[in-house]
N, C-alpha and C. Protein backbone atom coordinates (compact mmCIF):
# COMPACT_ATOMS: atom_id res chain seq x y z
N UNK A 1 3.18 10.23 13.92
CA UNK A 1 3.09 10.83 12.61
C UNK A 1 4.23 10.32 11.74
N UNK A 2 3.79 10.19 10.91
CA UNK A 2 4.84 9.15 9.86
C UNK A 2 6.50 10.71 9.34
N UNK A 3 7.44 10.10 9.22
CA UNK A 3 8.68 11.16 9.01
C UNK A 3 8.84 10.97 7.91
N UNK A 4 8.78 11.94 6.89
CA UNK A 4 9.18 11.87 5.55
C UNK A 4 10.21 12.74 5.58
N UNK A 5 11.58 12.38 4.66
CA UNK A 5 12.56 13.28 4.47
C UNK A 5 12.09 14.63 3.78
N UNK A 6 12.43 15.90 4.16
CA UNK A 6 12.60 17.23 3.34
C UNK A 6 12.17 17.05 2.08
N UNK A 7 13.21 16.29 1.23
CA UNK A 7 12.84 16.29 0.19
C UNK A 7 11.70 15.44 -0.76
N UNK A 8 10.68 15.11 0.19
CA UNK A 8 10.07 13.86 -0.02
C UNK A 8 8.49 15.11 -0.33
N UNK A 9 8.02 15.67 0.14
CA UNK A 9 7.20 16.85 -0.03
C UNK A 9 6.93 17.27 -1.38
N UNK A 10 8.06 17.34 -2.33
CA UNK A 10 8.55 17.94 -3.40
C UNK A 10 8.45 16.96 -4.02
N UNK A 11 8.25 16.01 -4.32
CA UNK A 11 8.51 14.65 -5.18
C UNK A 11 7.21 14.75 -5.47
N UNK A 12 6.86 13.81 -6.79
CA UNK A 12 5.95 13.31 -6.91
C UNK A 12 5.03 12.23 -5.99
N UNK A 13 6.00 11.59 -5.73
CA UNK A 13 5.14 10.67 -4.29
C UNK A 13 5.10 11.33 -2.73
N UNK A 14 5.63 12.32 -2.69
CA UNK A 14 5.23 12.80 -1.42
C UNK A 14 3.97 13.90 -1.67
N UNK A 15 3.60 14.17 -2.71
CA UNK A 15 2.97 15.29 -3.08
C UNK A 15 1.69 14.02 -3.40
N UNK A 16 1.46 13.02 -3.82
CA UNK A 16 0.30 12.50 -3.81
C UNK A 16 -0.04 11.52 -2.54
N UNK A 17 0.84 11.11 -1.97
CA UNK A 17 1.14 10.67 -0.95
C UNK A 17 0.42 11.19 -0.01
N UNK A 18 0.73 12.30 0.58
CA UNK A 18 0.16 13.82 1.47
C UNK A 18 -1.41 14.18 0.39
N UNK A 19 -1.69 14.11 0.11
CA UNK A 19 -2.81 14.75 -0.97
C UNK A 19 -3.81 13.86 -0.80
N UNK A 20 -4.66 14.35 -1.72
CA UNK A 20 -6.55 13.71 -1.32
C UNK A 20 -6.71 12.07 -2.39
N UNK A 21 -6.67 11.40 -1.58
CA UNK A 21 -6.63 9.54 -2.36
C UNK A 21 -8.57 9.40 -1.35
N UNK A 22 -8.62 8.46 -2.83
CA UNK A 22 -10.04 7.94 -2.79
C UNK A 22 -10.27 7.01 -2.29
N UNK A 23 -11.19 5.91 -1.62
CA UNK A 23 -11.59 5.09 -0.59
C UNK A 23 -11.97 4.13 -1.59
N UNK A 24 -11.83 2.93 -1.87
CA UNK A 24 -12.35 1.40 -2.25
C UNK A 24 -12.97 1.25 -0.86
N UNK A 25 -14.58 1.81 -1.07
CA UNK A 25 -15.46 1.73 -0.12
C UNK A 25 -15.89 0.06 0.20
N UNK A 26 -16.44 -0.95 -1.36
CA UNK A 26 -16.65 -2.22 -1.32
C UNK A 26 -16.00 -3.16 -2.45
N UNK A 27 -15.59 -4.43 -1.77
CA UNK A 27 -14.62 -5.22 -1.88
C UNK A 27 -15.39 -5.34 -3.01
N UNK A 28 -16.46 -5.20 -3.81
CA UNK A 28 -16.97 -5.38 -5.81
C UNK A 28 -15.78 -3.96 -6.17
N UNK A 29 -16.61 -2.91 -5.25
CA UNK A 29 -15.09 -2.01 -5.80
C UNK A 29 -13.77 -2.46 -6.17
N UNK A 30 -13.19 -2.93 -4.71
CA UNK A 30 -12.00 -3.44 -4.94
C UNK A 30 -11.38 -3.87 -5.92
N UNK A 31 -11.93 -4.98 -6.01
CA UNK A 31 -11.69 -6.09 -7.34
C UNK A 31 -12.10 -5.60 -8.44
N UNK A 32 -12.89 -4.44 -9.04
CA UNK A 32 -13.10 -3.89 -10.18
C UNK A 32 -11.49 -3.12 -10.34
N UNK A 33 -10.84 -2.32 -9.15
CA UNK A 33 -9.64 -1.34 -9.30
C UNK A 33 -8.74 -2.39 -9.55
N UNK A 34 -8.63 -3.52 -8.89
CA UNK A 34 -7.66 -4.20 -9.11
C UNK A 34 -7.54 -4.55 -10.51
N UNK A 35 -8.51 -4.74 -11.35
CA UNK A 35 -8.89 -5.25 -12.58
C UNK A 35 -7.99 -4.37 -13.72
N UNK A 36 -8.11 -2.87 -13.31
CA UNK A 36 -7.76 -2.08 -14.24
C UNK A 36 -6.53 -1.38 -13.56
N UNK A 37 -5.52 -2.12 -12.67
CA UNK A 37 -4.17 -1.74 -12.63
C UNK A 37 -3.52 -2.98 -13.98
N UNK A 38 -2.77 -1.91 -14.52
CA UNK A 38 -1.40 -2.71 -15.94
C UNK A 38 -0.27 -3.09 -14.79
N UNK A 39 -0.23 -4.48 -14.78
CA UNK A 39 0.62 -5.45 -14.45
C UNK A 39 2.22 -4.47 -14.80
N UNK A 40 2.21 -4.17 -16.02
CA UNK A 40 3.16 -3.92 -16.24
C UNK A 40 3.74 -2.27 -16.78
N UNK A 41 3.04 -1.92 -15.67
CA UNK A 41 2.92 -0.12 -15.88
C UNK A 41 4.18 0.18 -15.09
N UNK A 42 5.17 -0.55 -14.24
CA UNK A 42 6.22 0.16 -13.77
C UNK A 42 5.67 0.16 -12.23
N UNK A 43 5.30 -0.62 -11.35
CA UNK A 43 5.13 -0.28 -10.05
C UNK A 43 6.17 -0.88 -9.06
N UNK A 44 5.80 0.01 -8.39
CA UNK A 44 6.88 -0.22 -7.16
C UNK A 44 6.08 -0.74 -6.37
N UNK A 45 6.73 -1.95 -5.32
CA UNK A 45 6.28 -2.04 -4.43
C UNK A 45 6.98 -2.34 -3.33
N UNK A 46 6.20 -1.39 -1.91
CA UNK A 46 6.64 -1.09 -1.21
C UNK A 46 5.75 -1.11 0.12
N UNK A 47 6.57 -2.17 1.34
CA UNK A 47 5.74 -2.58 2.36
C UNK A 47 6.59 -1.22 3.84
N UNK A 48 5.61 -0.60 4.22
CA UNK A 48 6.25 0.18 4.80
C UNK A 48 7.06 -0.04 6.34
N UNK A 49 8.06 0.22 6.49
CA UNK A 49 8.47 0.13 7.72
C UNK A 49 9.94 -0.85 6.89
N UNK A 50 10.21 -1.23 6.00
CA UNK A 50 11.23 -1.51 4.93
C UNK A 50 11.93 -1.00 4.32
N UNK A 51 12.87 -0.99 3.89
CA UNK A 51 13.87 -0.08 2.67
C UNK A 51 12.84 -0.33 1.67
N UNK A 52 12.71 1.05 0.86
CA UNK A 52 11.79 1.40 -0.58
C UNK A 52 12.65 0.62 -1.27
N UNK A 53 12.10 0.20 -2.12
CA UNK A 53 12.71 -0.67 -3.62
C UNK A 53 13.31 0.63 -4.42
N UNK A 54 14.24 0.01 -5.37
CA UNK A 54 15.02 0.64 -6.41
C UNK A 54 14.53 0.64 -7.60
N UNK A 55 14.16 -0.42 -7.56
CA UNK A 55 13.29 -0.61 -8.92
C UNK A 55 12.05 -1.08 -8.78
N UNK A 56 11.35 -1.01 -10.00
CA UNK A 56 9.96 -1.31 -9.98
C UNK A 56 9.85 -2.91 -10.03
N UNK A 57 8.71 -3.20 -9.59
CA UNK A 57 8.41 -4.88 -9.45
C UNK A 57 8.08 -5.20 -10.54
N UNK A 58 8.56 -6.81 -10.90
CA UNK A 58 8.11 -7.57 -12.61
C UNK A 58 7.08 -7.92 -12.30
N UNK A 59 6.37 -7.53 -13.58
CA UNK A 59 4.89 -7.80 -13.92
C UNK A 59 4.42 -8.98 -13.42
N UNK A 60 5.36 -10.11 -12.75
CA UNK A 60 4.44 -11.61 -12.47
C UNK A 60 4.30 -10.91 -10.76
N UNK A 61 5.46 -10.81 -10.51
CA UNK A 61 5.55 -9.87 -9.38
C UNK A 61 4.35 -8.98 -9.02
N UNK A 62 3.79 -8.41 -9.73
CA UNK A 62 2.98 -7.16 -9.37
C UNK A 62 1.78 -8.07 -9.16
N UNK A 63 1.26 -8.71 -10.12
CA UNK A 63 0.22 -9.75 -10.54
C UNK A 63 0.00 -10.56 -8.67
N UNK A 64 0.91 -11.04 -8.65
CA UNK A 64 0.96 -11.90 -7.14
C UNK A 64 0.81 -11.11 -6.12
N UNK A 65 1.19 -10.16 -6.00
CA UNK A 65 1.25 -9.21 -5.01
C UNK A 65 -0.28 -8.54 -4.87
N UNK A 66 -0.57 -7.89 -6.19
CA UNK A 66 -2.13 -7.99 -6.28
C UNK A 66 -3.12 -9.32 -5.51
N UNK A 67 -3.01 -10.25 -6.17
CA UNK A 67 -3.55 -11.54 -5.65
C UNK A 67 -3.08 -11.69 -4.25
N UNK A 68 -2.46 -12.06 -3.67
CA UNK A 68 -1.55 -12.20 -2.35
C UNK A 68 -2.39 -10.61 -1.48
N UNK A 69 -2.45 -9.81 -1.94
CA UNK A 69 -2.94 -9.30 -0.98
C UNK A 69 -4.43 -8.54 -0.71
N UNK A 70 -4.79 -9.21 -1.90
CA UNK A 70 -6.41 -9.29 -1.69
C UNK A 70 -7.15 -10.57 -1.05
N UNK A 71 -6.38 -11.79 -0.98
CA UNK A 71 -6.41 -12.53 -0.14
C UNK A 71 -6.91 -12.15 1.16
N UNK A 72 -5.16 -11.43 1.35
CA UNK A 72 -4.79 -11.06 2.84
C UNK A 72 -5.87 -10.07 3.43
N UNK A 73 -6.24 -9.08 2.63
CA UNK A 73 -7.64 -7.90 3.40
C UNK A 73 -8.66 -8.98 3.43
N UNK A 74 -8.98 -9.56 2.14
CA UNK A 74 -10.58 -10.12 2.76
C UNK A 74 -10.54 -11.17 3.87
N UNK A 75 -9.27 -11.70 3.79
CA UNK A 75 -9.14 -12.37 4.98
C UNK A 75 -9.23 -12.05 6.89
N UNK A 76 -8.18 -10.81 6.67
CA UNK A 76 -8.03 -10.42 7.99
C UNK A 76 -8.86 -9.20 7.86
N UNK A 77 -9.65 -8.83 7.21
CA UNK A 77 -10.56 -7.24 7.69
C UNK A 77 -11.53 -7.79 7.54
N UNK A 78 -12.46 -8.38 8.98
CA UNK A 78 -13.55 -9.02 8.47
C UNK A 78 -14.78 -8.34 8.77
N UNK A 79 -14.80 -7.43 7.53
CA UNK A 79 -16.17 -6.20 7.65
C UNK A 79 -16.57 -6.66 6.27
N UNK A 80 -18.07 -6.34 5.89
CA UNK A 80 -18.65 -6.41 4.69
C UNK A 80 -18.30 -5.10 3.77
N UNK A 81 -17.11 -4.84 4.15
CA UNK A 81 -16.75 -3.32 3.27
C UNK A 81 -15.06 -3.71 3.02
N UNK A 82 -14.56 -2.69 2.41
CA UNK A 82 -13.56 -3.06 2.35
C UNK A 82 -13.12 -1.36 2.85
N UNK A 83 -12.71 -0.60 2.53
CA UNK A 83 -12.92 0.51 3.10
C UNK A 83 -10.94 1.00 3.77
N UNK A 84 -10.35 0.17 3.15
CA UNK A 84 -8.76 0.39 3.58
C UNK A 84 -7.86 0.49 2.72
N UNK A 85 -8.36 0.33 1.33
CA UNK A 85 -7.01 0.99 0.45
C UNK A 85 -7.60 2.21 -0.44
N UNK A 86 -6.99 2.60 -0.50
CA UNK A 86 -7.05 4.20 -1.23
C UNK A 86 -6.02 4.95 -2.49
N UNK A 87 -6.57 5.40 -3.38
CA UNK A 87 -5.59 5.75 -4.03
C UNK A 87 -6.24 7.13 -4.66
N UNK A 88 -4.96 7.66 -5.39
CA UNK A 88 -5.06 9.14 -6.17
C UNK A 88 -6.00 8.95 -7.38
N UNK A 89 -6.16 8.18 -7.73
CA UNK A 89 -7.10 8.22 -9.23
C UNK A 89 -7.87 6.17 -8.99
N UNK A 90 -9.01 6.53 -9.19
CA UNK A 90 -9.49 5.35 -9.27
C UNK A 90 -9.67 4.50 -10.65
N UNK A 91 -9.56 5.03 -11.72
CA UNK A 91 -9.81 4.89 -13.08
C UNK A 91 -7.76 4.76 -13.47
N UNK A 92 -7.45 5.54 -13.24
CA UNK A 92 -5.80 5.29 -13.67
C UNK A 92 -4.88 5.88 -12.33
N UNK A 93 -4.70 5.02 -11.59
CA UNK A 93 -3.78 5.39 -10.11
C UNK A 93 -2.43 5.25 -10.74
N UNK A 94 -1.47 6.28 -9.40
CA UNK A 94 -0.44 6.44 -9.49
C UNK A 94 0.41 5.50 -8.18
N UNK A 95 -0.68 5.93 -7.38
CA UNK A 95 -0.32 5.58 -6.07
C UNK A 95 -1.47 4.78 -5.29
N UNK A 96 -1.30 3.57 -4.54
CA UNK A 96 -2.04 2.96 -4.02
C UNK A 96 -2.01 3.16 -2.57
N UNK A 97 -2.89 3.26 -1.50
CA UNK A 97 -2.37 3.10 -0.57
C UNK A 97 -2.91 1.50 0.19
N UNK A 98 -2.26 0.75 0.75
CA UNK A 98 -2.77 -0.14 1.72
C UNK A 98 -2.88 -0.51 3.46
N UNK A 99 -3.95 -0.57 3.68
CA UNK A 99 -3.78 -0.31 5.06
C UNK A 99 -3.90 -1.58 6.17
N UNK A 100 -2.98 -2.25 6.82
CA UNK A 100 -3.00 -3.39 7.37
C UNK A 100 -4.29 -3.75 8.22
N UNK A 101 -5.08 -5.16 7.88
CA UNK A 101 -6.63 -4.41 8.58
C UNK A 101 -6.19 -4.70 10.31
N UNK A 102 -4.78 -5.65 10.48
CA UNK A 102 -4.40 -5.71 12.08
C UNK A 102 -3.91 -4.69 12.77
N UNK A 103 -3.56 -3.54 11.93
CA UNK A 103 -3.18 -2.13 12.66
C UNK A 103 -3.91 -0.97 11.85
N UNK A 104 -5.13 -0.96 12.17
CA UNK A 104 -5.92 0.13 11.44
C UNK A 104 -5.69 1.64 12.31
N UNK A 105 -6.09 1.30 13.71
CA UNK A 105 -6.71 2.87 14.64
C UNK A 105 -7.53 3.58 13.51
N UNK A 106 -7.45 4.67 12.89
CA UNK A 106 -7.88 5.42 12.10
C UNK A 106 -7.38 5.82 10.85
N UNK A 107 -7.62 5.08 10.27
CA UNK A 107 -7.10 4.85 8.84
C UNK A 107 -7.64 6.11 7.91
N UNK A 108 -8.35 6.77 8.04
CA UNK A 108 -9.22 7.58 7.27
C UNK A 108 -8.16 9.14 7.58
N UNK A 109 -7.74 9.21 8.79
CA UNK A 109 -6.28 10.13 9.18
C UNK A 109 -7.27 11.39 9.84
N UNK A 110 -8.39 11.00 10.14
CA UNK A 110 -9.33 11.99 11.43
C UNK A 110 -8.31 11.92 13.07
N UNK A 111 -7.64 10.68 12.79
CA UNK A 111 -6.74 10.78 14.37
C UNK A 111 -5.79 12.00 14.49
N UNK A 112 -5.32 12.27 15.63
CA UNK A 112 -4.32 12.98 16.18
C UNK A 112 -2.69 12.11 15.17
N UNK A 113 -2.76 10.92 15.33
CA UNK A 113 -1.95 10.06 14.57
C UNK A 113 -2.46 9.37 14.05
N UNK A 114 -2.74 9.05 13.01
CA UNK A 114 -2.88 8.49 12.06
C UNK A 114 -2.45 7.14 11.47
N UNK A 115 -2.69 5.74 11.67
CA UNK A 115 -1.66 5.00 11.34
C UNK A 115 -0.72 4.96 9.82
N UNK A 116 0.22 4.57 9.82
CA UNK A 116 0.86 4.53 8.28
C UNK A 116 0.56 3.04 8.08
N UNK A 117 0.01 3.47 6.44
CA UNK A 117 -0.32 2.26 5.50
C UNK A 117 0.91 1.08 5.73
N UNK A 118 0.01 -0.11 5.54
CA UNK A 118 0.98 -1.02 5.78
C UNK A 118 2.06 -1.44 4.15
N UNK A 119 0.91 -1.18 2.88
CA UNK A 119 1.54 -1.19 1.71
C UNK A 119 1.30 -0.03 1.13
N UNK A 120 2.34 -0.16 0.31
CA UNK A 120 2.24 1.39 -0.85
C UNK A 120 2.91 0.59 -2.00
N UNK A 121 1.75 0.56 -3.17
CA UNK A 121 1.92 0.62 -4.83
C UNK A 121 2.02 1.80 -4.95
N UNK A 122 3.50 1.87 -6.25
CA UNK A 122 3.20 3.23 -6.45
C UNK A 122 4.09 3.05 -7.75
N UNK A 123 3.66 4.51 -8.63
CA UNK A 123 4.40 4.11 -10.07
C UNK A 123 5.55 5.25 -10.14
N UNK A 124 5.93 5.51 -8.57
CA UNK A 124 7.00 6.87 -8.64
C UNK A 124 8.03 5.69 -7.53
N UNK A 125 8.93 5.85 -7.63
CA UNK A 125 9.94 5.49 -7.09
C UNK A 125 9.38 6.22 -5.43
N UNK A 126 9.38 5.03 -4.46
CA UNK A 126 9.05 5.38 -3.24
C UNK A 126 9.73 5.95 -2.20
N UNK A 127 10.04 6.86 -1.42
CA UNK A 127 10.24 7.80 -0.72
C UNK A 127 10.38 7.34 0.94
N UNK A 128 11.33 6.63 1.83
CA UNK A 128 11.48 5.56 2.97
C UNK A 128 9.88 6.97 4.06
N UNK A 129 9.38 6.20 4.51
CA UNK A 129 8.59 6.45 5.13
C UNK A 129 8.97 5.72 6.52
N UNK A 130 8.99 6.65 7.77
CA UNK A 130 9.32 5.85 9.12
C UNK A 130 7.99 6.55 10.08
N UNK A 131 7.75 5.75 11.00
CA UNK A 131 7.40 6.40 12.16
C UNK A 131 8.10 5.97 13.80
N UNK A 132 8.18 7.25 14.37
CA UNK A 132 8.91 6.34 15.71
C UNK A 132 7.93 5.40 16.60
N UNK A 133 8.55 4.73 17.01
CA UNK A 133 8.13 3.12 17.66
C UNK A 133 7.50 2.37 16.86
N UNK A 134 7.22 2.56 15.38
CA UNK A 134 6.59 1.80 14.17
C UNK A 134 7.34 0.95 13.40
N UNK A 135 7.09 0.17 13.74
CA UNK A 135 8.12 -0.77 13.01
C UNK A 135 7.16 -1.86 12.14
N UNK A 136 7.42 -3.01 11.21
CA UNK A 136 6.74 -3.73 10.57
C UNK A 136 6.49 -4.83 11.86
N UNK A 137 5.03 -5.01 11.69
CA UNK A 137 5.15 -6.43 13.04
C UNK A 137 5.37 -7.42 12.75
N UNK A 138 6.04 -8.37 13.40
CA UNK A 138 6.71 -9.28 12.97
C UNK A 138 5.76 -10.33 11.59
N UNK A 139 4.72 -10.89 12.25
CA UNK A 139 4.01 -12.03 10.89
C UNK A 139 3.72 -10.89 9.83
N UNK A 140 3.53 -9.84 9.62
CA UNK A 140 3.72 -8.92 8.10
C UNK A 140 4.96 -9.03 7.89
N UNK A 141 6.16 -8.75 9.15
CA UNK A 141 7.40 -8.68 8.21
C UNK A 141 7.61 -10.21 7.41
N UNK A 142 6.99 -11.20 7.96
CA UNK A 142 7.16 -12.94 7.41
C UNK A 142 6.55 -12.97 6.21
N UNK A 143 5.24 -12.44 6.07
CA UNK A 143 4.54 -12.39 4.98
C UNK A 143 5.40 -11.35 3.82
N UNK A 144 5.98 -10.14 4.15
CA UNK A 144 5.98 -9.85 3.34
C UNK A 144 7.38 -10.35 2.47
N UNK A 145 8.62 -10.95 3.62
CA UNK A 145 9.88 -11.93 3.11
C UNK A 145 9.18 -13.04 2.38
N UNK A 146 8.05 -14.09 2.61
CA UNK A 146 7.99 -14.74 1.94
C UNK A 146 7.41 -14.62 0.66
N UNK A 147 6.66 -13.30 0.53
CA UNK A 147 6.28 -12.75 -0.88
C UNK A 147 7.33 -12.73 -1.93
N UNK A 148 8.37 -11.75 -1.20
CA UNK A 148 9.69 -11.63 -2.10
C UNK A 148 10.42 -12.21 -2.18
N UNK A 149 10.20 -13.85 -1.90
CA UNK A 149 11.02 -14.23 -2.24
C UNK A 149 10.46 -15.47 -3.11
N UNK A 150 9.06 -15.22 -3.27
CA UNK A 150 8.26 -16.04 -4.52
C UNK A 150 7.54 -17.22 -3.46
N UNK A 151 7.67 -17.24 -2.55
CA UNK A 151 6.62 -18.47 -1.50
C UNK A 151 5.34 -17.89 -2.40
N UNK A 152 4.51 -18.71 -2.49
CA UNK A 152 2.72 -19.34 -2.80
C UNK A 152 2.71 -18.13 -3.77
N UNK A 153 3.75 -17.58 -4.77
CA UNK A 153 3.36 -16.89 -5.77
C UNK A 153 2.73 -17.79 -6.77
């Protein structure tokens, strides 16, 4: 079960975070939500099992990261659905969730444990999310260093 600090409940991102997010059932979905996130609305981004960012990501930043990881699902989740990211509002999100399609178990959170999303967009300053023995696996932690540091942006 993922450990959120005390005060993380009380926040805006732990309170949508914990709360009811909607399913991008098919990858036309997908790419329609992706369409209508603002590049430059203030998002954070945040690969979990990492120190949360301080600040929000620059708009070329967000843009790539978008791209870069719609790549990465249709690549490695190879279902005719897409069915792994989720967010609080589908028309104007706050919070995205993303779910690695190489460590799914039960993404939908019907498990006893639940896996934690592998990414989180979010337009609230993010909240360190841990789980014990969860750590980033190593080729995500590569992927996600070479993101930030502008590789194939």
């Amino acid at each position: 079960m993922p450990i959120i600090p005390e005060a993380a409940p009380t926040s805006d991102f732990g309170r949508i975070l914990r709360g009811i997010l909607y399913s991008l059932l098919t990858w036309q979905q997908l790419s329609e939500f992706w369409s209508r996130i603002d590049p430059a609305a203030g998002w954070y981004l945040y690969a979990v099992g990492e120190t949360p960012p301080d600040t929000p990501a620059q708009t070329a930043q967000v843009e790539a990261f978008i791209r870069q990881i719609d790549e990465l699902l249709r690549r490695d989740h190879e279902e005719d659905y897409c069915g792994i990211v989720y967010a609080d509002d589908l028309q104007h999100p706050r919070l995205v969730k993303i779910y690695d399609p190489n460590h799914l178990g039960s993404s939908c959170g019907s498990s006893k444990n639940p896996p934690l999303p592998g990414w989180i967009m979010s337009r609230m300053r993010p909240t360190e999310i841990q789980a014990k023995n969860n750590s980033l696996p190593a080729n995500r932690k590569r992927w996600w260093q070479a993101f930030l540091s502008g590789a194939d942006s």
